[in-house]
Protein backbone atom coordinates (compact mmCIF):
# COMPACT_ATOMS: atom_id res chain seq x y z
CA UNK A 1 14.46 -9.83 -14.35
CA UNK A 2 16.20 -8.01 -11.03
CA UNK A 3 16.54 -10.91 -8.43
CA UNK A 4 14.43 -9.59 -5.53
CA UNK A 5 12.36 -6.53 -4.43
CA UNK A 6 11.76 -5.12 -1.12
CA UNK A 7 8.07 -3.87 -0.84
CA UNK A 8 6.37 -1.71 2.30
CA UNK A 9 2.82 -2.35 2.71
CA UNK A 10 0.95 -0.33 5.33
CA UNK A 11 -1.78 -3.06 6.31
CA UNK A 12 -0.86 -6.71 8.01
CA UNK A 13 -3.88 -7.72 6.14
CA UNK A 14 -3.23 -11.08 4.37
CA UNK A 15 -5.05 -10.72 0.98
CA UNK A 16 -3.46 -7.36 0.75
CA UNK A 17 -0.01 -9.22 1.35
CA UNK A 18 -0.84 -11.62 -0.96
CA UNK A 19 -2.13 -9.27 -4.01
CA UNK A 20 1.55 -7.48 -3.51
CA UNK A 21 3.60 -10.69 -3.86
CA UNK A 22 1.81 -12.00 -6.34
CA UNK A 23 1.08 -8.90 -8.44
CA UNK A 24 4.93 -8.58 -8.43
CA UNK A 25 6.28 -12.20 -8.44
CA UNK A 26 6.04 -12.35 -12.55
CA UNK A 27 8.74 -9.56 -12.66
CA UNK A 28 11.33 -10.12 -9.80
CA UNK A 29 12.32 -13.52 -8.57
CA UNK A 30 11.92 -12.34 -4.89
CA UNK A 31 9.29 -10.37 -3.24
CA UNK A 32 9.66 -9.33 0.11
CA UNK A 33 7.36 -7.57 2.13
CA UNK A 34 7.46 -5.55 5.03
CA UNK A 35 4.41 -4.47 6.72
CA UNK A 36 2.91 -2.41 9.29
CA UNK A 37 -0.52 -1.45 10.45
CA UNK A 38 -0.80 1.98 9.29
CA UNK A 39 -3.94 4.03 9.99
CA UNK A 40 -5.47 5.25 6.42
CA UNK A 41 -7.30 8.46 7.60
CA UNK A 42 -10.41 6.93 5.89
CA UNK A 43 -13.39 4.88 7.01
CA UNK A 44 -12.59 0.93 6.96
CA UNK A 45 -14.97 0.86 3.89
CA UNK A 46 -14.38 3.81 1.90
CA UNK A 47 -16.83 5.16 -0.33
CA UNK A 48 -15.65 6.01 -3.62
CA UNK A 49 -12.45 5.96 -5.35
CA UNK A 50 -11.65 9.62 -4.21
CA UNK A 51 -11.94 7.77 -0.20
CA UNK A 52 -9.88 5.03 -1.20
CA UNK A 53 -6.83 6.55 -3.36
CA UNK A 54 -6.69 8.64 -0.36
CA UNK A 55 -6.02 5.71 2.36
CA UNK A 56 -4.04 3.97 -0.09
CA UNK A 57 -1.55 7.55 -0.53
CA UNK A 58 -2.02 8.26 3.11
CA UNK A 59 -1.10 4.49 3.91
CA UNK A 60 2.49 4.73 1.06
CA UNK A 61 3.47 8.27 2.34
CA UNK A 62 3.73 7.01 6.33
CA UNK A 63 5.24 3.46 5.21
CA UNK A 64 8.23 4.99 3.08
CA UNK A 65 8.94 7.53 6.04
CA UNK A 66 9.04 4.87 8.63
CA UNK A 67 12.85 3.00 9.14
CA UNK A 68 13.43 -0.32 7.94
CA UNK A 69 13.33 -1.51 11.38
CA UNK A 70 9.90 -0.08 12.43
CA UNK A 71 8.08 -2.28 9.37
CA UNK A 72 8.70 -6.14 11.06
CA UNK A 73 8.08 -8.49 8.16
């Protein structure tokens, strides 16, 4: 088991937060999260799982291209 994993998550929503740490905790000892209110490019309640693969890719793409700095825990 590696000892601790640094995560980005582009919402500051706390089930979202929540589903990351504990989706990961059984396979690192650490989770840590980062986030930052990223705009999706979809509605707030997408229809369909086309709409909402597409927020969630839009969402990783501008989280991994922001610095460490600009994602406050």
């Amino acid at each position: 088991m590696n000892s601790s994993v640094l995560v980005r998550v582009g919402s500051q929503n706390p089930a979202k937060l929540e589903a990351v740490r504990s989706g990961l905790a059984p396979f690192f000892a650490s989770v840590v999260t980062e986030s930052a209110e990223i705009p999706s490019g979809v509605d707030a309640q997408p229809l369909g799982w086309a709409e909402i693969i597409a927020g969630a890719r839009s969402r990783a793409r501008a989280s991994s291209s922001r610095p460490l700095s600009a994602c406050p825990a």
